[in-house]
Each structure stands twice: as structure tokens, then as C-alpha cells.
C-alpha atoms as a PDB file:
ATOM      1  CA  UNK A   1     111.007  32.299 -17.602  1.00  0.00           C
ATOM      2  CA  UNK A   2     108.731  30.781 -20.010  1.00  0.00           C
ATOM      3  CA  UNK A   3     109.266  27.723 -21.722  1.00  0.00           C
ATOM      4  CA  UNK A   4     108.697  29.925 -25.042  1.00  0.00           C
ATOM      5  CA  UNK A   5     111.768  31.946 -23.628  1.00  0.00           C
ATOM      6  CA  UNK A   6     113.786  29.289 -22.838  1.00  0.00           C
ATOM      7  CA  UNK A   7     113.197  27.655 -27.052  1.00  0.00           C
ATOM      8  CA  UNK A   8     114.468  31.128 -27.770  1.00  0.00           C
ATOM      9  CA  UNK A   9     117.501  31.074 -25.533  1.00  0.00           C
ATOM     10  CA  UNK A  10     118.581  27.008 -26.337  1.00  0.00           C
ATOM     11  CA  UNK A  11     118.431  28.212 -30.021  1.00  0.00           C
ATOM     12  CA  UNK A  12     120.307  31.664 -29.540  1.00  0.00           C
ATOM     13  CA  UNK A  13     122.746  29.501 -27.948  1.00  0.00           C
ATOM     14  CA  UNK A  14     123.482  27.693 -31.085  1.00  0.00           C
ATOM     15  CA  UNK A  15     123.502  31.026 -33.241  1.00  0.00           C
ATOM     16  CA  UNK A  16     126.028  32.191 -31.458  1.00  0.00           C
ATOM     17  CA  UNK A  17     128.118  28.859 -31.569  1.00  0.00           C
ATOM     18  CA  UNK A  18     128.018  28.731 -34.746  1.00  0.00           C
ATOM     19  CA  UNK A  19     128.617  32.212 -35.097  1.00  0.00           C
ATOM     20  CA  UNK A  20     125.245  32.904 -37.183  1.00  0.00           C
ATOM     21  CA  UNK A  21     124.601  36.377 -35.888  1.00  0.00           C
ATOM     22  CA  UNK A  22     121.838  37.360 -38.016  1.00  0.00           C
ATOM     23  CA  UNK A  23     120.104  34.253 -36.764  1.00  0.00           C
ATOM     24  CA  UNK A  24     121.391  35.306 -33.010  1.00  0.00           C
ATOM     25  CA  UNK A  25     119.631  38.877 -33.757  1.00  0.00           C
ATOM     26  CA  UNK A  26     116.778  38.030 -34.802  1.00  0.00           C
ATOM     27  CA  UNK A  27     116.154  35.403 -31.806  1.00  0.00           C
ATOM     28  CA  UNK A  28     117.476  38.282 -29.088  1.00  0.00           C
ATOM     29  CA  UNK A  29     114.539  40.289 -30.598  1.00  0.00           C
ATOM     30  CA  UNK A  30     111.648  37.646 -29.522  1.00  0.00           C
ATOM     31  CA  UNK A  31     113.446  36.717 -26.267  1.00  0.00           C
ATOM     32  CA  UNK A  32     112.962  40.779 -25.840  1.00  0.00           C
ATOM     33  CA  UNK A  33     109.533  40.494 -26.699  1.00  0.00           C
ATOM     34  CA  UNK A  34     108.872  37.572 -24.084  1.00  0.00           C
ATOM     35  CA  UNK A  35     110.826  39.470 -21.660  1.00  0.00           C
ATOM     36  CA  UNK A  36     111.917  42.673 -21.903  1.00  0.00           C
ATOM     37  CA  UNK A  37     114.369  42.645 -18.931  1.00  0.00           C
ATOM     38  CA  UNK A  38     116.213  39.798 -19.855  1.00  0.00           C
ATOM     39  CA  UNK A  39     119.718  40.881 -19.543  1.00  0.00           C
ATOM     40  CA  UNK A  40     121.074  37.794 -21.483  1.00  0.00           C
ATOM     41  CA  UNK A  41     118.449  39.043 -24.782  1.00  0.00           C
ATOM     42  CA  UNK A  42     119.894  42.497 -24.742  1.00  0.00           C
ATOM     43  CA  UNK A  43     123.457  41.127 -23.973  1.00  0.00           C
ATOM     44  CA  UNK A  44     123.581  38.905 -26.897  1.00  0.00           C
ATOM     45  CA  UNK A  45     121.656  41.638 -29.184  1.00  0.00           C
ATOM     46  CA  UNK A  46     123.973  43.732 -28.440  1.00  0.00           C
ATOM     47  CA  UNK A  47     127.124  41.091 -29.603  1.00  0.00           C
ATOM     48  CA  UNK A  48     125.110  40.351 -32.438  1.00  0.00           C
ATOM     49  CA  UNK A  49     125.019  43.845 -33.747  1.00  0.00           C
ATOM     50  CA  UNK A  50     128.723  44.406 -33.172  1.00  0.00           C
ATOM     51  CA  UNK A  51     129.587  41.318 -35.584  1.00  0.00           C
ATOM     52  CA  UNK A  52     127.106  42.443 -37.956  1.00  0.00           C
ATOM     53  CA  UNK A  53     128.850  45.852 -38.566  1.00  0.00           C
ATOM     54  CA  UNK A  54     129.882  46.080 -42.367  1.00  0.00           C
ATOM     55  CA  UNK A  55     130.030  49.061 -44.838  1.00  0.00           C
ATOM     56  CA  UNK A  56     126.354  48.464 -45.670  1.00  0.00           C
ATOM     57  CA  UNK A  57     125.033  48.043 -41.793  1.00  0.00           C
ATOM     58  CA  UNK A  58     127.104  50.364 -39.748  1.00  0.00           C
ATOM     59  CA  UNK A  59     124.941  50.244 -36.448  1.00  0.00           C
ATOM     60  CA  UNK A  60     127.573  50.994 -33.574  1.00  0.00           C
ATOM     61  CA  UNK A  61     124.960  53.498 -32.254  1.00  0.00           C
ATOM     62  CA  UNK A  62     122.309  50.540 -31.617  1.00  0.00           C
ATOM     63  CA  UNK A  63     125.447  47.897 -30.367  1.00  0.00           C
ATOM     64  CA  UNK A  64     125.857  51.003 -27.152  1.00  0.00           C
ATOM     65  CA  UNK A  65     121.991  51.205 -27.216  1.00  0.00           C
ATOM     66  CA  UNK A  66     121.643  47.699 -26.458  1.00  0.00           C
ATOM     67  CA  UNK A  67     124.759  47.286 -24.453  1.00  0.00           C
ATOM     68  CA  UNK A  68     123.271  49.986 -22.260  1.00  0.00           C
ATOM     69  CA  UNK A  69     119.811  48.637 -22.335  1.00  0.00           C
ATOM     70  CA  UNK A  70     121.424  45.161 -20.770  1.00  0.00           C
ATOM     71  CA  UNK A  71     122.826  47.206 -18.066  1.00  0.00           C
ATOM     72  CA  UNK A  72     120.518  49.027 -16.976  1.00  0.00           C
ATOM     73  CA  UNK A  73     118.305  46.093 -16.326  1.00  0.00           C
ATOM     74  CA  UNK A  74     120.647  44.241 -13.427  1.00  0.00           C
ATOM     75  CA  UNK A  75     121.107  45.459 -10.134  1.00  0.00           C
ATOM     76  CA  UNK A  76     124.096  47.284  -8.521  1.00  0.00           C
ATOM     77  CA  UNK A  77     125.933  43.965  -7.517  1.00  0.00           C
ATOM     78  CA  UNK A  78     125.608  42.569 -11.048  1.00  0.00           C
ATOM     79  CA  UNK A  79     126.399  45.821 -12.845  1.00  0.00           C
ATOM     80  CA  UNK A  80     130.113  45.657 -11.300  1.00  0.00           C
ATOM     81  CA  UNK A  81     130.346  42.520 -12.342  1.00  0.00           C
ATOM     82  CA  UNK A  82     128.941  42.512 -15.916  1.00  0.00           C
ATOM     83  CA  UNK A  83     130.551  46.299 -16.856  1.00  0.00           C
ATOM     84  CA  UNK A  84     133.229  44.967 -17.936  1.00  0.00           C
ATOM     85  CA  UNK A  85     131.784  42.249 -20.509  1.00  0.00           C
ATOM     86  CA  UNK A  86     129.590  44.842 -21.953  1.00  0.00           C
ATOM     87  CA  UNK A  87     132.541  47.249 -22.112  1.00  0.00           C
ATOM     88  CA  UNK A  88     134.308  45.105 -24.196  1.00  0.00           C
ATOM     89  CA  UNK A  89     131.049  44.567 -26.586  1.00  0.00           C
ATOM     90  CA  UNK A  90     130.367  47.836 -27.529  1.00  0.00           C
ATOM     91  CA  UNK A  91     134.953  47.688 -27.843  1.00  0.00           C
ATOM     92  CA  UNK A  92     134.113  45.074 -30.485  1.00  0.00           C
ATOM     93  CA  UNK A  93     131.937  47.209 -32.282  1.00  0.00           C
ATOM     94  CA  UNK A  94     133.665  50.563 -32.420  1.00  0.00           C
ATOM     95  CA  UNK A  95     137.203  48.034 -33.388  1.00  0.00           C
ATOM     96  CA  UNK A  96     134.597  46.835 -36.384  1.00  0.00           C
ATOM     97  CA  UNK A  97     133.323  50.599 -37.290  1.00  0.00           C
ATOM     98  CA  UNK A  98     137.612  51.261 -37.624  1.00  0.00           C
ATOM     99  CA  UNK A  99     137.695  48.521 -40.155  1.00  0.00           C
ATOM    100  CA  UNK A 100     134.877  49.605 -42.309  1.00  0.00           C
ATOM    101  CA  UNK A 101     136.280  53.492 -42.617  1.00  0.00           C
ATOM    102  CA  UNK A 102     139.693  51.943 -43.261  1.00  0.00           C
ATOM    103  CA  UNK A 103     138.162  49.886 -46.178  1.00  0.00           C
ATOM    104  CA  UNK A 104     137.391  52.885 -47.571  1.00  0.00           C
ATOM    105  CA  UNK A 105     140.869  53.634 -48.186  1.00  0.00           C
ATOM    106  CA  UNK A 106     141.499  50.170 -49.633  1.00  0.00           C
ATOM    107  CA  UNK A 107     138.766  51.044 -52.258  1.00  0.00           C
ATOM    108  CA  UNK A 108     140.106  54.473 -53.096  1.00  0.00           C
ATOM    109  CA  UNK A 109     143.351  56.503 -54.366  1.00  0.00           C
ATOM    110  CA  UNK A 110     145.048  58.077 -51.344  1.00  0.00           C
ATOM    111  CA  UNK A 111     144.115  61.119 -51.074  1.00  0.00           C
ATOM    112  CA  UNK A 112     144.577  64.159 -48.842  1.00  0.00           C
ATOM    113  CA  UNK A 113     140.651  64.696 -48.406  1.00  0.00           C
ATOM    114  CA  UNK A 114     140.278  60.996 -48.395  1.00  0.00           C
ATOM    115  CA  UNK A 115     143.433  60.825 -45.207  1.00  0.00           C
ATOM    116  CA  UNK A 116     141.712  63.978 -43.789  1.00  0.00           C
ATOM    117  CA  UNK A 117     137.741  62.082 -43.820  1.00  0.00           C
ATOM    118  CA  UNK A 118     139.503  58.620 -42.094  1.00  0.00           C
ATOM    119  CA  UNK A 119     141.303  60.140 -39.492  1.00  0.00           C
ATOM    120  CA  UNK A 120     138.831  62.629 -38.166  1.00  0.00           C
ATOM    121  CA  UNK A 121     136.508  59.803 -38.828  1.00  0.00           C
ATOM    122  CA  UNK A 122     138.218  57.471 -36.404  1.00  0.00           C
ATOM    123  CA  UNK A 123     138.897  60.075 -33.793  1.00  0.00           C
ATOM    124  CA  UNK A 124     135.133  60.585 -33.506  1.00  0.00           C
ATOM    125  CA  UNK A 125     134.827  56.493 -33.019  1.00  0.00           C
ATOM    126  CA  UNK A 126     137.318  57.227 -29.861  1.00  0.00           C
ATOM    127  CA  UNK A 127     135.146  59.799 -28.608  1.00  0.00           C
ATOM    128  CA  UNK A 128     132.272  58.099 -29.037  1.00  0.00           C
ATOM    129  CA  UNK A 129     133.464  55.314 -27.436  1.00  0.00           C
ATOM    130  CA  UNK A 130     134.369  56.914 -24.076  1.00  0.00           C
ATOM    131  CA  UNK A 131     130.944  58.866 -24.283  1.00  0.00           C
ATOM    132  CA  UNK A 132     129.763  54.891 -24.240  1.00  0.00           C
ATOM    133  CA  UNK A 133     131.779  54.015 -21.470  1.00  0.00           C
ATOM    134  CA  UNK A 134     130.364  56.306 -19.848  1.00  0.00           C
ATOM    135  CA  UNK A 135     126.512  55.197 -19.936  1.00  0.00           C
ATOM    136  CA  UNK A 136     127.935  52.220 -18.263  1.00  0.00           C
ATOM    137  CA  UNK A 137     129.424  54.453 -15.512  1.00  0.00           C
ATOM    138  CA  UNK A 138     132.862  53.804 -16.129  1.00  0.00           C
ATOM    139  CA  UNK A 139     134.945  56.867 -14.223  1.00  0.00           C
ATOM    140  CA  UNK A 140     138.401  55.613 -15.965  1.00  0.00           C
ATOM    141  CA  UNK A 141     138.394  54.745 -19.260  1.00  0.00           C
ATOM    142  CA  UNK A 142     141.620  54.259 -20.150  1.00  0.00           C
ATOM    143  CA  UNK A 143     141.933  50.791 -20.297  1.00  0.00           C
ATOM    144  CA  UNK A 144     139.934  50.789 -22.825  1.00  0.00           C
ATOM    145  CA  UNK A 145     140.452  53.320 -24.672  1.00  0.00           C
ATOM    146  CA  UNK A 146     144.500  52.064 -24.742  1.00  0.00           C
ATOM    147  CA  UNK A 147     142.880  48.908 -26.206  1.00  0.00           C
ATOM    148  CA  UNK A 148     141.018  50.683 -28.833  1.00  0.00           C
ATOM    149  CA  UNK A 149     143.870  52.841 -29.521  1.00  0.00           C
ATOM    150  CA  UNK A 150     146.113  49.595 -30.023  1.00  0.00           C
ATOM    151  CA  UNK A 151     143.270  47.672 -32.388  1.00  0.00           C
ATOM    152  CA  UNK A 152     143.908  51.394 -34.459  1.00  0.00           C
ATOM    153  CA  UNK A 153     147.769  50.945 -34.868  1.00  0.00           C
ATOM    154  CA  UNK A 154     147.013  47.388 -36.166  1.00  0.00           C
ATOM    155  CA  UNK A 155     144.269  47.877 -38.715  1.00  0.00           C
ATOM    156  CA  UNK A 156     146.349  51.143 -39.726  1.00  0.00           C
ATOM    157  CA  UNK A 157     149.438  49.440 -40.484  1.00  0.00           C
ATOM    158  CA  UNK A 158     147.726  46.387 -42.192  1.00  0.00           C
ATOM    159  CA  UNK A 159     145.675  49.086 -44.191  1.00  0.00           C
ATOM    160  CA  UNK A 160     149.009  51.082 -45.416  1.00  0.00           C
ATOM    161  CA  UNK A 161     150.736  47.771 -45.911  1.00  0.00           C
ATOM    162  CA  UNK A 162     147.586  46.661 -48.491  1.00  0.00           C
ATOM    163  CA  UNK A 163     147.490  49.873 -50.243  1.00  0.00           C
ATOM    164  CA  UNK A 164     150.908  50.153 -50.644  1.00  0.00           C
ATOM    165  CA  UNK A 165     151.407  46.678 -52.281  1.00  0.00           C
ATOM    166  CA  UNK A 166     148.342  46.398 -54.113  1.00  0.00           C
ATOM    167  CA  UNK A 167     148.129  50.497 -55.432  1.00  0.00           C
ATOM    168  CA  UNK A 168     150.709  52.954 -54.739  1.00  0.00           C
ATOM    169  CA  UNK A 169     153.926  50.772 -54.813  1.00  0.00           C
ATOM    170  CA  UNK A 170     152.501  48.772 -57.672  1.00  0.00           C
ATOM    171  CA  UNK A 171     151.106  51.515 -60.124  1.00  0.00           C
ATOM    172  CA  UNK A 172     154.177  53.476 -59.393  1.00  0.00           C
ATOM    173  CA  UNK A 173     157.599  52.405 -58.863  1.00  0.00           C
ATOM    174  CA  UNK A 174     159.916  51.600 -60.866  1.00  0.00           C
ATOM    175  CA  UNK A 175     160.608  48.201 -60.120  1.00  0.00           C
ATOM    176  CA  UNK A 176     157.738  47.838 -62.288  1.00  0.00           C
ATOM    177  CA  UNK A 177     158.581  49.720 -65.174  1.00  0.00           C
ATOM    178  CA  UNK A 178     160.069  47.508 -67.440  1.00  0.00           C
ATOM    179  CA  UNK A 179     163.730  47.281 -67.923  1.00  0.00           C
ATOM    180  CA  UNK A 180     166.891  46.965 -65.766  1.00  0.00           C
ATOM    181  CA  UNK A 181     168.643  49.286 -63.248  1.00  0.00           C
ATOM    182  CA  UNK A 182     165.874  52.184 -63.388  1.00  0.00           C
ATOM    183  CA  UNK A 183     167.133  53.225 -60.302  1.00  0.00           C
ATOM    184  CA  UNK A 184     170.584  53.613 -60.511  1.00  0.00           C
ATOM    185  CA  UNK A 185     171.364  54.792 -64.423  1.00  0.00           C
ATOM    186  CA  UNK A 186     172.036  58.103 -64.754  1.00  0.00           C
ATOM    187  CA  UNK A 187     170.635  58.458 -68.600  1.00  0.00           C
ATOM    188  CA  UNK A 188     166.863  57.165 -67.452  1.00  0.00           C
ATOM    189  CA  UNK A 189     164.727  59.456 -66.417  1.00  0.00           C
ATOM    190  CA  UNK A 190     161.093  58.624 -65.632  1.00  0.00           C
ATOM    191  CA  UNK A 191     157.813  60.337 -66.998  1.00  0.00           C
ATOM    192  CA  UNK A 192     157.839  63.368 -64.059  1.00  0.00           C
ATOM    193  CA  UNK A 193     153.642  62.541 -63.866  1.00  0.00           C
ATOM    194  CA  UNK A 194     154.553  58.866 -62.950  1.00  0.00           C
ATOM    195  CA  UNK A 195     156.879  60.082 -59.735  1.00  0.00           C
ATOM    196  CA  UNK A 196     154.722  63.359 -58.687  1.00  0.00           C
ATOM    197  CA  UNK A 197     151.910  61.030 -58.529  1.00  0.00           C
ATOM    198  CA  UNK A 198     153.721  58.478 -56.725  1.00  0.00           C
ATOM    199  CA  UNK A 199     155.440  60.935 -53.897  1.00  0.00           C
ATOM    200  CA  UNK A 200     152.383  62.272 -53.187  1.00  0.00           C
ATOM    201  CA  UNK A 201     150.536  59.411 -52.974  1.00  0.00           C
ATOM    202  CA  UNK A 202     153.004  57.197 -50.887  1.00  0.00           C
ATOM    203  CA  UNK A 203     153.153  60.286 -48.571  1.00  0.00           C
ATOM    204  CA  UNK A 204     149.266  60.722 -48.059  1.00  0.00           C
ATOM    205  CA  UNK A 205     149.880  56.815 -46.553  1.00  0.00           C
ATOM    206  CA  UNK A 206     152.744  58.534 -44.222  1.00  0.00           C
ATOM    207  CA  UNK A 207     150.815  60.679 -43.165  1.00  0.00           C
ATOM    208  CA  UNK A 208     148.084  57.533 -42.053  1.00  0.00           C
ATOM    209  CA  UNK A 209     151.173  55.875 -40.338  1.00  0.00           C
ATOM    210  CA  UNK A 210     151.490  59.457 -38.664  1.00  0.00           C
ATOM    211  CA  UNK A 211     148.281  59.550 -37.041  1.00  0.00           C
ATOM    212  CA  UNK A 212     148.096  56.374 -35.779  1.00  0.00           C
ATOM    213  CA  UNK A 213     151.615  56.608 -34.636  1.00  0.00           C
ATOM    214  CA  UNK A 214     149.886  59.179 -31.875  1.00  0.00           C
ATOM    215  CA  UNK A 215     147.697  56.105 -30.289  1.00  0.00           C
ATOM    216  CA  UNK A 216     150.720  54.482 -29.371  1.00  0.00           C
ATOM    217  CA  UNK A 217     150.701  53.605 -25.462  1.00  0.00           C
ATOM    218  CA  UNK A 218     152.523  51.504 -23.079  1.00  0.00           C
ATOM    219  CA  UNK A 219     150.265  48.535 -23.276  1.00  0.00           C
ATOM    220  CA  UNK A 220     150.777  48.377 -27.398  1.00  0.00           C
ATOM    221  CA  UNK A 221     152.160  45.103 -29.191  1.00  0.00           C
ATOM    222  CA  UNK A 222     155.622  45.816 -29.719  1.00  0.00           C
ATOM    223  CA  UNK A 223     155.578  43.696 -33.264  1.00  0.00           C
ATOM    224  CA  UNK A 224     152.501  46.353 -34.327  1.00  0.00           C
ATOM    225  CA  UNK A 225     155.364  49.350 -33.577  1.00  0.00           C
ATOM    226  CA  UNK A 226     158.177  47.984 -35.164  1.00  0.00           C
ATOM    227  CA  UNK A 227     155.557  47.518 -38.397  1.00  0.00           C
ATOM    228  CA  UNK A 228     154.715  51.031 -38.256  1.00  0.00           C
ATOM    229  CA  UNK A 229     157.944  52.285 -38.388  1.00  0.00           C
ATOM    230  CA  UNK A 230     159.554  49.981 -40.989  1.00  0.00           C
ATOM    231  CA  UNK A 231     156.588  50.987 -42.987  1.00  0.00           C
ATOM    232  CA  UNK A 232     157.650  54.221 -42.671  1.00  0.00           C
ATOM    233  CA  UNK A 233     161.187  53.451 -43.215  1.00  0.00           C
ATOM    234  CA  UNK A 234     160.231  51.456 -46.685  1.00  0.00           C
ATOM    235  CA  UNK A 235     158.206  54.251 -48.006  1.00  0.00           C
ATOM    236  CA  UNK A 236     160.855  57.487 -46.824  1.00  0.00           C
ATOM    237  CA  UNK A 237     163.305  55.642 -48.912  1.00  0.00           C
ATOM    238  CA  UNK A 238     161.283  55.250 -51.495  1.00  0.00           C
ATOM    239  CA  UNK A 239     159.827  58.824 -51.449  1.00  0.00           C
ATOM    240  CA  UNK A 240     163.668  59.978 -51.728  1.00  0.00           C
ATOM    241  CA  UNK A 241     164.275  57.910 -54.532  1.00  0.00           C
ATOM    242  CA  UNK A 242     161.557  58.991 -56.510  1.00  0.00           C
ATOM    243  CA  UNK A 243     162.156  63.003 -55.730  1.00  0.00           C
ATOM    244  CA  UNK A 244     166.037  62.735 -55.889  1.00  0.00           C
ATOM    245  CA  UNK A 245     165.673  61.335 -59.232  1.00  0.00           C
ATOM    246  CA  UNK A 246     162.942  63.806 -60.526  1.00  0.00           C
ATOM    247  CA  UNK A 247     163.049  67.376 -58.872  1.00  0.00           C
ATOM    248  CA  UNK A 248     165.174  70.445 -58.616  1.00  0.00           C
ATOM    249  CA  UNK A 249     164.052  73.482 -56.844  1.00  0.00           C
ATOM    250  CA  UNK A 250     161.815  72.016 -54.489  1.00  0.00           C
ATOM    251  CA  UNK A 251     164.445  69.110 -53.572  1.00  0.00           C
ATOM    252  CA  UNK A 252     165.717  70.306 -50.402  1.00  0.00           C
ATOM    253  CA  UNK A 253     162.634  71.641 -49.064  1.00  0.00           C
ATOM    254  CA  UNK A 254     161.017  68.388 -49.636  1.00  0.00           C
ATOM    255  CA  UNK A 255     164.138  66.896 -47.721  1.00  0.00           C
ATOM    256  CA  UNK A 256     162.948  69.071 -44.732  1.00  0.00           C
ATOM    257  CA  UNK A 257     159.368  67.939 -44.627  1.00  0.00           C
ATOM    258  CA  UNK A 258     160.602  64.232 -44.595  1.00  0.00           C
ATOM    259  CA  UNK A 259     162.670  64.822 -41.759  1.00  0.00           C
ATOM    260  CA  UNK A 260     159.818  66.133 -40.081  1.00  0.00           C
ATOM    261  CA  UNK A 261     157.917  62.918 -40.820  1.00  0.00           C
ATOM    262  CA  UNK A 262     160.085  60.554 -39.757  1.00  0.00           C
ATOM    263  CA  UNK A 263     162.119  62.415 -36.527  1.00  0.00           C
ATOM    264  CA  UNK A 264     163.182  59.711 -34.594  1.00  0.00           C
ATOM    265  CA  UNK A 265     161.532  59.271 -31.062  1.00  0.00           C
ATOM    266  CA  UNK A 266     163.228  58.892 -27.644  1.00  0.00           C
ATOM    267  CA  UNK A 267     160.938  55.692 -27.475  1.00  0.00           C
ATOM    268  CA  UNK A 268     162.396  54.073 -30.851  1.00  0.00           C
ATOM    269  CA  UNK A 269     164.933  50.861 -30.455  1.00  0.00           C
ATOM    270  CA  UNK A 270     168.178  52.256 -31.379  1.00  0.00           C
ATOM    271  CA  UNK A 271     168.069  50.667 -35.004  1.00  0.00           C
ATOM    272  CA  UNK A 272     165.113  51.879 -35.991  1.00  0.00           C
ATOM    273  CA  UNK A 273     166.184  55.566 -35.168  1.00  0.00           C
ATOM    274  CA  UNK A 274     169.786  54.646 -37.167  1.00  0.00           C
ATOM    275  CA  UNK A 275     167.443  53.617 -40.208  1.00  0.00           C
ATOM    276  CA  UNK A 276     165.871  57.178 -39.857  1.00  0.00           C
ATOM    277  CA  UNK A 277     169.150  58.801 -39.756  1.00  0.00           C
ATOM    278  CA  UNK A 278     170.226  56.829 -42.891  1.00  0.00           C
ATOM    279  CA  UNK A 279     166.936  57.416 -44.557  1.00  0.00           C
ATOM    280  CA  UNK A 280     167.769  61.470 -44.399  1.00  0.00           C
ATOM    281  CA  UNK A 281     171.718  60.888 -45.543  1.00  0.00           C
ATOM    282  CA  UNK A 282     170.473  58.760 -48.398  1.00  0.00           C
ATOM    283  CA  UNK A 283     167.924  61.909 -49.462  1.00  0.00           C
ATOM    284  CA  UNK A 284     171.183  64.376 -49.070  1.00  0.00           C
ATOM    285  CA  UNK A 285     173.109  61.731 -51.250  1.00  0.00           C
ATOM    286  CA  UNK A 286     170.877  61.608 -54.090  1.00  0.00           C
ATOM    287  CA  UNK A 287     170.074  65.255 -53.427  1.00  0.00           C
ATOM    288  CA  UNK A 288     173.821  66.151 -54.388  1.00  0.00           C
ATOM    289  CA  UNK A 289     174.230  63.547 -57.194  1.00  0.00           C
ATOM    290  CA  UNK A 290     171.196  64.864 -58.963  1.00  0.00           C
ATOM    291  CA  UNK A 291     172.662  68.777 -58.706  1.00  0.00           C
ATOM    292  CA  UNK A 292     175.920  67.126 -59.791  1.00  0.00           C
ATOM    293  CA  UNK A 293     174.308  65.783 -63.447  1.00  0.00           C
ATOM    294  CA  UNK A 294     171.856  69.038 -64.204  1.00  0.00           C
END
């Protein structure tokens, strides 16, 4: 190597340290220049460009590019030995790509176009991950994918949890309204705008918590399931609340398309599934109450 190359790589060292990845990208490009087979350059370009992803530089495509560009310059030996560290790279910057579209949902009103553009949105970061994987000649993927498919349940249910508490919960409920015992007397009755806007909001995030429910796996943090599911047990009981209170002819319909959300699975701890059970008596209850005062 020249000594040139070796300035460049003492002071990429430090980028990285430091965690100054624009610095670290901009030194992997001159060690590239000085060497264009330098694993280590394209290695660290590569990690640089994952940690740079953000709304306004989404470059996933060029983290693969130069994950695969660092492979493809080592021999056999050292490509069954490196595969891994470069699988979890271009990991890093698919996981970062999942953040930014889930931002998007943080900046937005739920929507169902908006639900519709974020899932189909991550399931083409899943593909393109295992088309990745695959540049690197990895035959079974699924370790990695089932790590992806974990990071989703996370961000998901951190993402619901945000919008929730800072939007739809907020803007909405009735704990916020002002006065006392909004939910339980039978002479209040909310503007119907306020609760149609609310139930259909707080069900576009069920149906996030939905999708991401379908990436669970064997190998996924317990403590990100059981936050999944209460999530969906807090906003079911709120959804009831708010159509019990409001609706008529479309109550018990509505009561069928919640059960349908939140059917308990052979998989679920035996008191999550009893909250789901209570979640559909508490809809009948208020169901009846309602037909009983109209």
C-alpha cells in the first residue's frame, strides 16, 4: 500500500470512531482512488452510506453496490469469511430505509393510501434485501431476513405508539375534551365528526400493527410481541368506545370487522388472548346499552 493510502486509512479510522461518516465517505472515496481493490475502502464506504441514510439521502441501492463491490474483490477463502459482515451492512441499511418510510407516517394523518404506500413500501425493502443477499451468494437467507423482519416489528410498534400519543389519541379522545366522565354519562354525546375521524384513524394504525404482526418469527424479542398486541388491545378498546357511543346501524357490523382484527392466535400467552376476548364482550356491552337509550 502506499503511504498516501495508509494517511487515508489512519484517518478513516478515526471517522469511523468518532462516528463522522460523512468524513468516513469521503476518505473511502480517495482510498478507492489509490486503490481500487481495497476491500477495507469499499467495506467502510459501504458502512458509511448505510449510516448516512435519511429522508433527504436515501442511497440503500449504492450501500449493496458497494457492499458488493468489497466482495467481489477478495478471494474465495475470504469471501466465506467476510459474507457475513457485509451481510449485515447492507442489513443496516435496508433497517435505516424502514425508519425513513415510517417517518413518513409520523409526519402525516393516518391514512388508508398513506398505510397502503408504507407497507408495500417496506415489503419491497424485504425483497430487495434478499435480491442483495444474493449478489453476495447467500443460498439461505433467512437469517437475515428473520432479523430484518424483527427490526420491522420494532420500528412498527414504536411508530404506532408515537402517532398514537402525539396525533390520533391526542386530537381525538375524549379524555381530552374538557369536562368529567365523557365516557360513561349517558346525556353527553360527542360531535359524531370528532369520533368518525377518530375510529378511522386509530384503525388505519391497526391495520400497521396488522402487517407487521405477519413478520413475526421464532427468533423475535418477546417484549416487541407483547407491545404489539397491547397496542392493539389499547386501541380495540378504544375503537369500541368511540363507535358504541356514536353509531347505530353500522354498530354490529363494525363489531365483526374488529373481531377480525384482533382474533386471538394459537401463539398468544393466554392473557393476552383473554384481553381479546374481553375487548369483543366490552364492544357487545356498549353495543346493547347504546340500543337500550335510542
Amino acid at each position: 500500500m502506499s503511504e498516501k493510502y495508509n494517511e487515508y486509512l489512519k484517518l478513516l479510522k478515526n471517522y469511523v470512531e468518532s462516528e463522522d461518516y460523512k468524513g468516513a465517505l469521503s476518505t473511502t472515496e480517495k482510498m478507492i482512488e489509490e486503490n481500487p481493490l481495497s476491500y477495507e475502502a469499499h467495506f467502510f464506504k459501504a458502512m458509511s452510506l448505510a449510516n448516512l441514510i435519511s429522508y433527504e439521502n436515501q442511497v440503500v441501492s449504492d450501500v449493496v453496490k458497494s457492499a458488493y463491490e468489497a466482495y467481489k474483490v477478495l478471494g474465495d477463502e475470504e469471501k466465506d469469511s467476510n459474507r457475513n459482515a457485509l451481510a449485515e451492512i447492507m442489513g443496516s441499511g435496508f433497517s435505516n430505509m424502514i425508519s425513513v418510510i415510517l417517518k413518513a407516517f409520523e409526519e402525516k394523518r393516518p391514512s388508508e393510501q398513506l398505510v397502503v404506500w408504507i407497507t408495500s413500501s417496506i415489503e419491497s425493502m424485504e425483497e430487495e434485501f434478499r435480491k442483495a443477499l444474493s449478489y453476495i451468494e447467500i443460498t439461505d437467507d433467512s437469517e437475515y431476513i428473520r432479523k430484518l423482519q424483527n427490526i420491522i416489528v420494532k420500528k412498527v410498534g414504536h411508530t404506532v405508539a408515537a402517532v398514537w400519543n402525539d396525533a390520533v389519541f391526542k386530537d381525538y379522545s375524549r379524555d381530552t375534551l374538557e369536562g368529567e366522565d365523557k365516557w360513561t354519562d349517558p346525556e353527553y354525546r360527542p360531535d359524531e365528526k370528532i369520533m368518525v375521524t377518530f375510529a378511522k384513524e386509530a384503525m388505519y394504525l391497526v391495520s400497521l400493527l396488522s402487517f407487521s404482526e405477519k413478520k413475526i418469527n421464532e427468533t423475535t424479542d418477546p417484549q416487541s410481541i407483547h407491545e404489539l398486541y397491547n397496542n392493539k388491545c389499547v386501541i380495540a378498546y378504544r375503537i369500541a368506545n368511540a363507535k358504541a357511543y356514536v353509531f347505530h346501524k353500522e354498530l354490529y357490523t363494525d363489531g365483526l370487522t374488529l373481531r377480525n382484527h384482533f382474533e386471538p392466535l394459537g401463539t398468544l400467552p393466554d392473557e393476552t388472548r383473554k384481553k381479546y376476548f374481553e375487548i369483543s364482550k366490552k364492544y357487545d356491552e356498549l353495543a346493547y346499552e347504546y340500543e337500550k337509550k335510542i
